[in-house]
PDB file of N, CA and C in Angstrom:
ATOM      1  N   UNK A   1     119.451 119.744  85.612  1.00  0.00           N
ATOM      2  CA  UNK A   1     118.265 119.806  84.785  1.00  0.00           C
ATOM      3  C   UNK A   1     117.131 119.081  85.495  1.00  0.00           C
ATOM      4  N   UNK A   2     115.840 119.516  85.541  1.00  0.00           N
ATOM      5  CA  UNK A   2     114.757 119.241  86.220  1.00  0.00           C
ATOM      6  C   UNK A   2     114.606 117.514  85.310  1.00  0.00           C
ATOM      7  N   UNK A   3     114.284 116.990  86.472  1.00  0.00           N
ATOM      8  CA  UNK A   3     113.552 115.173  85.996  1.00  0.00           C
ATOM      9  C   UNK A   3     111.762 115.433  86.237  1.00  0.00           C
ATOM     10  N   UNK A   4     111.555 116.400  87.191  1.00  0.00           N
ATOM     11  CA  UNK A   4     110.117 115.866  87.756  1.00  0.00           C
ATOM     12  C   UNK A   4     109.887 117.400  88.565  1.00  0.00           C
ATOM     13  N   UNK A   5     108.722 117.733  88.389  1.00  0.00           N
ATOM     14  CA  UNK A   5     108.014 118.911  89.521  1.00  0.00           C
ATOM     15  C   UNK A   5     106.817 118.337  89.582  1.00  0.00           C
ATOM     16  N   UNK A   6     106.786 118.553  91.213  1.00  0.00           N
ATOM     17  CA  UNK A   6     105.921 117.664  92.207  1.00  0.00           C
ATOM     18  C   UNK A   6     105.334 119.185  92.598  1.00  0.00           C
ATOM     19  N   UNK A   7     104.341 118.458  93.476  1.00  0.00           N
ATOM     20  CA  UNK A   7     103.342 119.742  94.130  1.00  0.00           C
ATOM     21  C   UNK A   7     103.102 118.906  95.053  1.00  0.00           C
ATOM     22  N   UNK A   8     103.357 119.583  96.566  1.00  0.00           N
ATOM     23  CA  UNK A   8     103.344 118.952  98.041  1.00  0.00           C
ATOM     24  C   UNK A   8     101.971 118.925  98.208  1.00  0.00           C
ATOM     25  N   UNK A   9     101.590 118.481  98.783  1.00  0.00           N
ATOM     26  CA  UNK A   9      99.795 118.405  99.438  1.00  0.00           C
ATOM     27  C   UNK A   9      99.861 118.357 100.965  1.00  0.00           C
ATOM     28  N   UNK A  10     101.136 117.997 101.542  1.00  0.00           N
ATOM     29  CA  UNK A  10     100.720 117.563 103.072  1.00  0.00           C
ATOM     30  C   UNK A  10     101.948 117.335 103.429  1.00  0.00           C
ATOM     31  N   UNK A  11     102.362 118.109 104.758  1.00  0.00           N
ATOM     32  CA  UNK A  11     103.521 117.661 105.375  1.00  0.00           C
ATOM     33  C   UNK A  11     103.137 117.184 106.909  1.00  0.00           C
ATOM     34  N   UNK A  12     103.342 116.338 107.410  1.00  0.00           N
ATOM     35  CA  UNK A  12     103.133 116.152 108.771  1.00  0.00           C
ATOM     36  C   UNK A  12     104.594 115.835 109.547  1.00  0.00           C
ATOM     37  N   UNK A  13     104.375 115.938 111.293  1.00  0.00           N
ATOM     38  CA  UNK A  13     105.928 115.026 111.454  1.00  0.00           C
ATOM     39  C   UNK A  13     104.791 113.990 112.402  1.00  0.00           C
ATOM     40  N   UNK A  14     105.263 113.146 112.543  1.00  0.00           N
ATOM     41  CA  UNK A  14     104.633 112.033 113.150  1.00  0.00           C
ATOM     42  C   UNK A  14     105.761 110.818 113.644  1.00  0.00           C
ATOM     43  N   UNK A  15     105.469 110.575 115.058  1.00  0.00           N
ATOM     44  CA  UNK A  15     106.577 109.448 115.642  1.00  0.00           C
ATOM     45  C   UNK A  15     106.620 107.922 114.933  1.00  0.00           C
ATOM     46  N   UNK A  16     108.203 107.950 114.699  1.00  0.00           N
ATOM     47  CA  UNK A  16     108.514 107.384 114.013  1.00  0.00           C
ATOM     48  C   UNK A  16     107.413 105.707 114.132  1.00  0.00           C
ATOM     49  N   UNK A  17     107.311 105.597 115.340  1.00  0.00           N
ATOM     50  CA  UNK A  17     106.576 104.091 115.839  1.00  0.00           C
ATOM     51  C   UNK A  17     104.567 104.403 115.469  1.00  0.00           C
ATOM     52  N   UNK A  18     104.393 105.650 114.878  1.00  0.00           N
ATOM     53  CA  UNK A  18     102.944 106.050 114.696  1.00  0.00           C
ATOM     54  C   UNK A  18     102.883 105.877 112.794  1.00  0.00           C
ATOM     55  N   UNK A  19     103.987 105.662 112.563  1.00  0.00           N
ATOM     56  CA  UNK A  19     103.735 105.763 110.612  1.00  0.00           C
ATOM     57  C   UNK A  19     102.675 104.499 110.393  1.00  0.00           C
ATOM     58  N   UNK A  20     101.911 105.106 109.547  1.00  0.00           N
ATOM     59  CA  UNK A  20     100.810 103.914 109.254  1.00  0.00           C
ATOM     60  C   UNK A  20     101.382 103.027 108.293  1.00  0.00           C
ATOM     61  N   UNK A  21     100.326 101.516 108.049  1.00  0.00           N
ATOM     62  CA  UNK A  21     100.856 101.041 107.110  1.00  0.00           C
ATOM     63  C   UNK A  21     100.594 101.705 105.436  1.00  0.00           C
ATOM     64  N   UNK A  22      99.530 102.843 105.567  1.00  0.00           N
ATOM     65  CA  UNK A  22      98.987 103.051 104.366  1.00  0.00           C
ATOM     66  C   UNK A  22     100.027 104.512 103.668  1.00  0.00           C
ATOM     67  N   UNK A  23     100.374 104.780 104.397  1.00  0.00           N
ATOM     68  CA  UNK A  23     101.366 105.886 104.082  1.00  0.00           C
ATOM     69  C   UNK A  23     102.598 104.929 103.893  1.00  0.00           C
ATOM     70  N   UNK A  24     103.235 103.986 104.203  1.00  0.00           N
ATOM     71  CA  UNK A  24     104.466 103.237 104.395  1.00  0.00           C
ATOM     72  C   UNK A  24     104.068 102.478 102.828  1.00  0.00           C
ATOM     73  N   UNK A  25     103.340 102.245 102.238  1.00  0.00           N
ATOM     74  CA  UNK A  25     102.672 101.217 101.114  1.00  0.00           C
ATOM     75  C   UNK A  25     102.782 102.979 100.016  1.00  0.00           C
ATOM     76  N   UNK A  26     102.526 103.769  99.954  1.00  0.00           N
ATOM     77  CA  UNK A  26     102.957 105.183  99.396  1.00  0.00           C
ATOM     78  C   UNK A  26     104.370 105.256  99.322  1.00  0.00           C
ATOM     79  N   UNK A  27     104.829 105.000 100.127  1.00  0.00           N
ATOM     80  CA  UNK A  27     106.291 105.786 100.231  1.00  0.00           C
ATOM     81  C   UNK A  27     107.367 104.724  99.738  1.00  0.00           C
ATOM     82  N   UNK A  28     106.913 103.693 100.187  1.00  0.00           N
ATOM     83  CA  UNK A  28     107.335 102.525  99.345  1.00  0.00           C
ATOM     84  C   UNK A  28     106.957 101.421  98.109  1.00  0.00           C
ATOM     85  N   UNK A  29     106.350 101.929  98.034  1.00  0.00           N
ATOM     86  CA  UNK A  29     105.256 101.747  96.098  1.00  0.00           C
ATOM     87  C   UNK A  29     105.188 100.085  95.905  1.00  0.00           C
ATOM     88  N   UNK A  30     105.063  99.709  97.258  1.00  0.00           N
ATOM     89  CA  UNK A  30     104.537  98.157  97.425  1.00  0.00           C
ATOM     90  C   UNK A  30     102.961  97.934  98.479  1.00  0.00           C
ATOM     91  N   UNK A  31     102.724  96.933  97.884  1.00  0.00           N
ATOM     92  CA  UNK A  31     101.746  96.287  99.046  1.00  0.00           C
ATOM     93  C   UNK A  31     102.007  95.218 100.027  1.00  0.00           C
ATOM     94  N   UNK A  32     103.472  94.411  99.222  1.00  0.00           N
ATOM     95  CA  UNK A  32     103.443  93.970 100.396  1.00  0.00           C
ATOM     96  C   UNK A  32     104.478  93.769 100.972  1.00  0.00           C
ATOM     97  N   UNK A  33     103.814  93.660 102.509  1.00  0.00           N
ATOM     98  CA  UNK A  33     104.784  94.070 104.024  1.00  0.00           C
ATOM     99  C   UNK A  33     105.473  95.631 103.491  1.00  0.00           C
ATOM    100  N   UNK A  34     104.486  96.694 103.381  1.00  0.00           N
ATOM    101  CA  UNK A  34     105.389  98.054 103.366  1.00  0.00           C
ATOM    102  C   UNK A  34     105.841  98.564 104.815  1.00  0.00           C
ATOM    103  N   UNK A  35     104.958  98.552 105.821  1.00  0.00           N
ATOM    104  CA  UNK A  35     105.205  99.261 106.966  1.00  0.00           C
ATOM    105  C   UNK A  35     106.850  98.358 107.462  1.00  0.00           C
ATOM    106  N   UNK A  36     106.671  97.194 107.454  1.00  0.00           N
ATOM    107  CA  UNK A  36     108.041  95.967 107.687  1.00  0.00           C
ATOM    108  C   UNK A  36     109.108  96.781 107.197  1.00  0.00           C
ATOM    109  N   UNK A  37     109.023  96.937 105.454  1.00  0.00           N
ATOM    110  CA  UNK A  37     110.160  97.447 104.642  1.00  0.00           C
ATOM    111  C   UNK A  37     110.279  98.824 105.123  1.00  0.00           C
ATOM    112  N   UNK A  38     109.211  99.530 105.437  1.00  0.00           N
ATOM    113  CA  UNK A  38     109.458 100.771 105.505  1.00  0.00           C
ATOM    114  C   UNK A  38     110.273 101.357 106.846  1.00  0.00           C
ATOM    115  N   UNK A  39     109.971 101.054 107.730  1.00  0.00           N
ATOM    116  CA  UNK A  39     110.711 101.024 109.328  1.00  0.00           C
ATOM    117  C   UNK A  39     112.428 100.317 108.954  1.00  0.00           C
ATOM    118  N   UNK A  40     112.553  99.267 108.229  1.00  0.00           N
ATOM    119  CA  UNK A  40     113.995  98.774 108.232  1.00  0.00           C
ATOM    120  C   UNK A  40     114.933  99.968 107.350  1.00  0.00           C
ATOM    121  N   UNK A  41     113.944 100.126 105.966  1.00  0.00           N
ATOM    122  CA  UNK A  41     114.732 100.761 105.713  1.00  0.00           C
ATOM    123  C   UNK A  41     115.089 102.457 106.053  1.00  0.00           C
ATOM    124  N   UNK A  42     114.182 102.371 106.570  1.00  0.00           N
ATOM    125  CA  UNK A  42     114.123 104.367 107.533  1.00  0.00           C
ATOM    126  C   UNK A  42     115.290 103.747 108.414  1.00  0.00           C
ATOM    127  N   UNK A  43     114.900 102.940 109.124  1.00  0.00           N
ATOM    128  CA  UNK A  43     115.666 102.816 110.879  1.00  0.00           C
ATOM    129  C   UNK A  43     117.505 103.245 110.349  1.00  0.00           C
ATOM    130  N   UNK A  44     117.541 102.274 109.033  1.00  0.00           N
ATOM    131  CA  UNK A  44     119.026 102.275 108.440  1.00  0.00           C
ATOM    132  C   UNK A  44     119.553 103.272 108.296  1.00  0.00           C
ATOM    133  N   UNK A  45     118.889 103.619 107.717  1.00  0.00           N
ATOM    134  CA  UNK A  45     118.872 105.311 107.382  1.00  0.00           C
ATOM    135  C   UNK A  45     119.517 106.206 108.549  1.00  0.00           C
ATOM    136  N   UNK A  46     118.265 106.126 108.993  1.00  0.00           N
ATOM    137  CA  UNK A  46     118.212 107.189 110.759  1.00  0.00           C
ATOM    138  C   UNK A  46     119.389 107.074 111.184  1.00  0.00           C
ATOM    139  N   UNK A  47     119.692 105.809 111.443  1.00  0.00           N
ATOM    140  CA  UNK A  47     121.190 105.206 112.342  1.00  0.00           C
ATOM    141  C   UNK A  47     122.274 105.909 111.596  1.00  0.00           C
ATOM    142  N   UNK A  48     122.789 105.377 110.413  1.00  0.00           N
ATOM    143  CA  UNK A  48     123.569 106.005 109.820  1.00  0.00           C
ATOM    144  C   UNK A  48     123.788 107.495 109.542  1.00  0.00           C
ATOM    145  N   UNK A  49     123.153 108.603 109.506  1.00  0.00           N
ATOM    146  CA  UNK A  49     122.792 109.737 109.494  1.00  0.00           C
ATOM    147  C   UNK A  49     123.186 110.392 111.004  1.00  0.00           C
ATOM    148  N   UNK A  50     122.372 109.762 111.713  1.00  0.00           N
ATOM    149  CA  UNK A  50     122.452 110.199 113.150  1.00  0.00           C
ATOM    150  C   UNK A  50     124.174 109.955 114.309  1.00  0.00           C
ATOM    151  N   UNK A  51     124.682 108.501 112.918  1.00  0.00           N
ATOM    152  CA  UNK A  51     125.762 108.140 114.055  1.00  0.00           C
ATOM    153  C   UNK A  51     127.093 109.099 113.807  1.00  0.00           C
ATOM    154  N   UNK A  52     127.030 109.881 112.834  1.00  0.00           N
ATOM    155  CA  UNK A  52     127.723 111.281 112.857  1.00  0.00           C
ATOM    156  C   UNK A  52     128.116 112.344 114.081  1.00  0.00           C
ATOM    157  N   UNK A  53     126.374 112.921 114.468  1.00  0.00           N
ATOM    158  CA  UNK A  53     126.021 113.369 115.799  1.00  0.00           C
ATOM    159  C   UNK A  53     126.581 112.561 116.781  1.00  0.00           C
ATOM    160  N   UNK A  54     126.673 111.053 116.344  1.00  0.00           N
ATOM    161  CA  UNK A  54     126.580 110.540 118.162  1.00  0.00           C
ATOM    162  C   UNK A  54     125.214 110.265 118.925  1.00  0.00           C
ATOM    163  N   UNK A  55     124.568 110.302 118.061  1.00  0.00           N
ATOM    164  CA  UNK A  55     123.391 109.935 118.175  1.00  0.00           C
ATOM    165  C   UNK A  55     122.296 108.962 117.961  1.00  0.00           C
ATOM    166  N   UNK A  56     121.196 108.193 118.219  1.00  0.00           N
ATOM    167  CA  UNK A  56     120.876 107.190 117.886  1.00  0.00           C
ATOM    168  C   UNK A  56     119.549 107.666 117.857  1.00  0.00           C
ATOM    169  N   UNK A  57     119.019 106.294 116.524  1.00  0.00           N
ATOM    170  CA  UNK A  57     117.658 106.840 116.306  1.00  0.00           C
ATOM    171  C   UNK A  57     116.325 106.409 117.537  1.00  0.00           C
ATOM    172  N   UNK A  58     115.585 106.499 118.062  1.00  0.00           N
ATOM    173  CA  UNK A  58     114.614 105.777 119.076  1.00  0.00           C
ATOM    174  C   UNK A  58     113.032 105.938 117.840  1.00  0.00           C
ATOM    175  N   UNK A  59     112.230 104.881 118.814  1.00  0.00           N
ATOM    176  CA  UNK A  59     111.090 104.636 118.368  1.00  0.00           C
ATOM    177  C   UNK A  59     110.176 105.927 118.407  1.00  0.00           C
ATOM    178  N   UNK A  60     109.961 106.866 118.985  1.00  0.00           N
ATOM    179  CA  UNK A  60     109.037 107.830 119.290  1.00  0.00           C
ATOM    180  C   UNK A  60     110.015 109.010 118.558  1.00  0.00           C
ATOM    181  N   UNK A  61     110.782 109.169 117.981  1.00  0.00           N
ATOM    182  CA  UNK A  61     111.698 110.534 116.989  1.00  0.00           C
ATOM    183  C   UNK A  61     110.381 110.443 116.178  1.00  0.00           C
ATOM    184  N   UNK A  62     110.319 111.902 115.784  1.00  0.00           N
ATOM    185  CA  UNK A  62     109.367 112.791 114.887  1.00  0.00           C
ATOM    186  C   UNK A  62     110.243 112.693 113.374  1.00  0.00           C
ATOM    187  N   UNK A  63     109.440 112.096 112.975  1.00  0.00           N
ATOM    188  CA  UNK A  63     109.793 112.126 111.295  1.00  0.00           C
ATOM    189  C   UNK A  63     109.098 112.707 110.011  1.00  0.00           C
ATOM    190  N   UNK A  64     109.685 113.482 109.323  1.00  0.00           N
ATOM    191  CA  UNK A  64     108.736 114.106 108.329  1.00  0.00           C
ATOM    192  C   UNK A  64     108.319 113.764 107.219  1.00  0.00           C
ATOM    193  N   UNK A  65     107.188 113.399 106.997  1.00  0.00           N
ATOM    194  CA  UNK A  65     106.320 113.106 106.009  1.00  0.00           C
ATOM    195  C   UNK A  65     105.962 113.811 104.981  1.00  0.00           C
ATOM    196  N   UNK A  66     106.156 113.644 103.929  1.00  0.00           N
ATOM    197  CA  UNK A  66     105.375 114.526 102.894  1.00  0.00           C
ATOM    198  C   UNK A  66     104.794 113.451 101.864  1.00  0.00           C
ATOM    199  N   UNK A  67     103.335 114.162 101.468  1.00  0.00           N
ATOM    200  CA  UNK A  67     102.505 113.778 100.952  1.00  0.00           C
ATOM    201  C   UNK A  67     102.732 114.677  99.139  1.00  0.00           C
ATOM    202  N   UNK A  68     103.102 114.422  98.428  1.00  0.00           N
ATOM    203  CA  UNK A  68     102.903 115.043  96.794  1.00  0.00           C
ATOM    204  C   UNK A  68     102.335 114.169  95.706  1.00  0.00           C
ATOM    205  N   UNK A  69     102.063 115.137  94.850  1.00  0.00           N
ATOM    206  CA  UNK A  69     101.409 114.926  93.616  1.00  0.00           C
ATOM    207  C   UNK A  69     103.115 115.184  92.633  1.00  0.00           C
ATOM    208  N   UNK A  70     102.940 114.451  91.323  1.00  0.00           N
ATOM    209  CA  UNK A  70     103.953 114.778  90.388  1.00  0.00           C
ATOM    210  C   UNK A  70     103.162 115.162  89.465  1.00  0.00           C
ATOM    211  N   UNK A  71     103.383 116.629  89.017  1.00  0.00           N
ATOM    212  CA  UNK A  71     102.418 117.220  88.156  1.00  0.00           C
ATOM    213  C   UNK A  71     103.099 117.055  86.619  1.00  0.00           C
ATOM    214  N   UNK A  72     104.101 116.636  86.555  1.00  0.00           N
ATOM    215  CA  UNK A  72     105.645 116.576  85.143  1.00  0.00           C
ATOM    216  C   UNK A  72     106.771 115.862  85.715  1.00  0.00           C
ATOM    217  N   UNK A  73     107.337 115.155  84.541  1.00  0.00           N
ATOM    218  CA  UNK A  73     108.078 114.119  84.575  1.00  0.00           C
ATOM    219  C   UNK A  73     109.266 114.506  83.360  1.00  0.00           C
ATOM    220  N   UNK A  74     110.151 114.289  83.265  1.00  0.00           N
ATOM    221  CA  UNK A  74     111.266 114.250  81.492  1.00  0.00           C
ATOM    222  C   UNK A  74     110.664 113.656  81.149  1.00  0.00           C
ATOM    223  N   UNK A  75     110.019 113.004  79.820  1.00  0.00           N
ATOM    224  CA  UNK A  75     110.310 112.488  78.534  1.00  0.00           C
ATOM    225  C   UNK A  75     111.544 112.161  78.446  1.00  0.00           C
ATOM    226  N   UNK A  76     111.574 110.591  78.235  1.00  0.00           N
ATOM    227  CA  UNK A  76     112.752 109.767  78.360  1.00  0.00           C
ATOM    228  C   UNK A  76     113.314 109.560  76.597  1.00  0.00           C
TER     229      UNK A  76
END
């Protein structure tokens, strides 16, 4: 059952070491130290995900961004 329909506005991929702090403060719904929180907790991420492949995450990997609006939410 649907919680939420969003409407995308913007997808970019951008290296992982290029994420701003103002998109990182978005994505992590703090002000402060987001870009800090945001890189630890991506990097965790990445690693774990990637160490499947055999693979490891580096600073310059292309990561995808999306930018949305939430146009509806449930009623709780």
């Amino acid at each position: 059952k649907a919680q939420a329909i969003i409407d995308i506005k913007k997808v970019d991929t951008i290296p992982f070491n290029k994420i701003s702090k103002a998109y990182a403060q978005i994505d992590m719904g703090t002000s402060i130290e987001p870009l800090k929180k945001w890189k630890k907790a991506h990097w965790e991420f990445f690693a774990t995900a990637m160490k499947q492949s055999g693979k490891k995450p580096t600073e310059d990997m292309l990561v995808v961004c999306e930018t949305f609006e939430t146009i509806w939410t449930k009623k709780l």
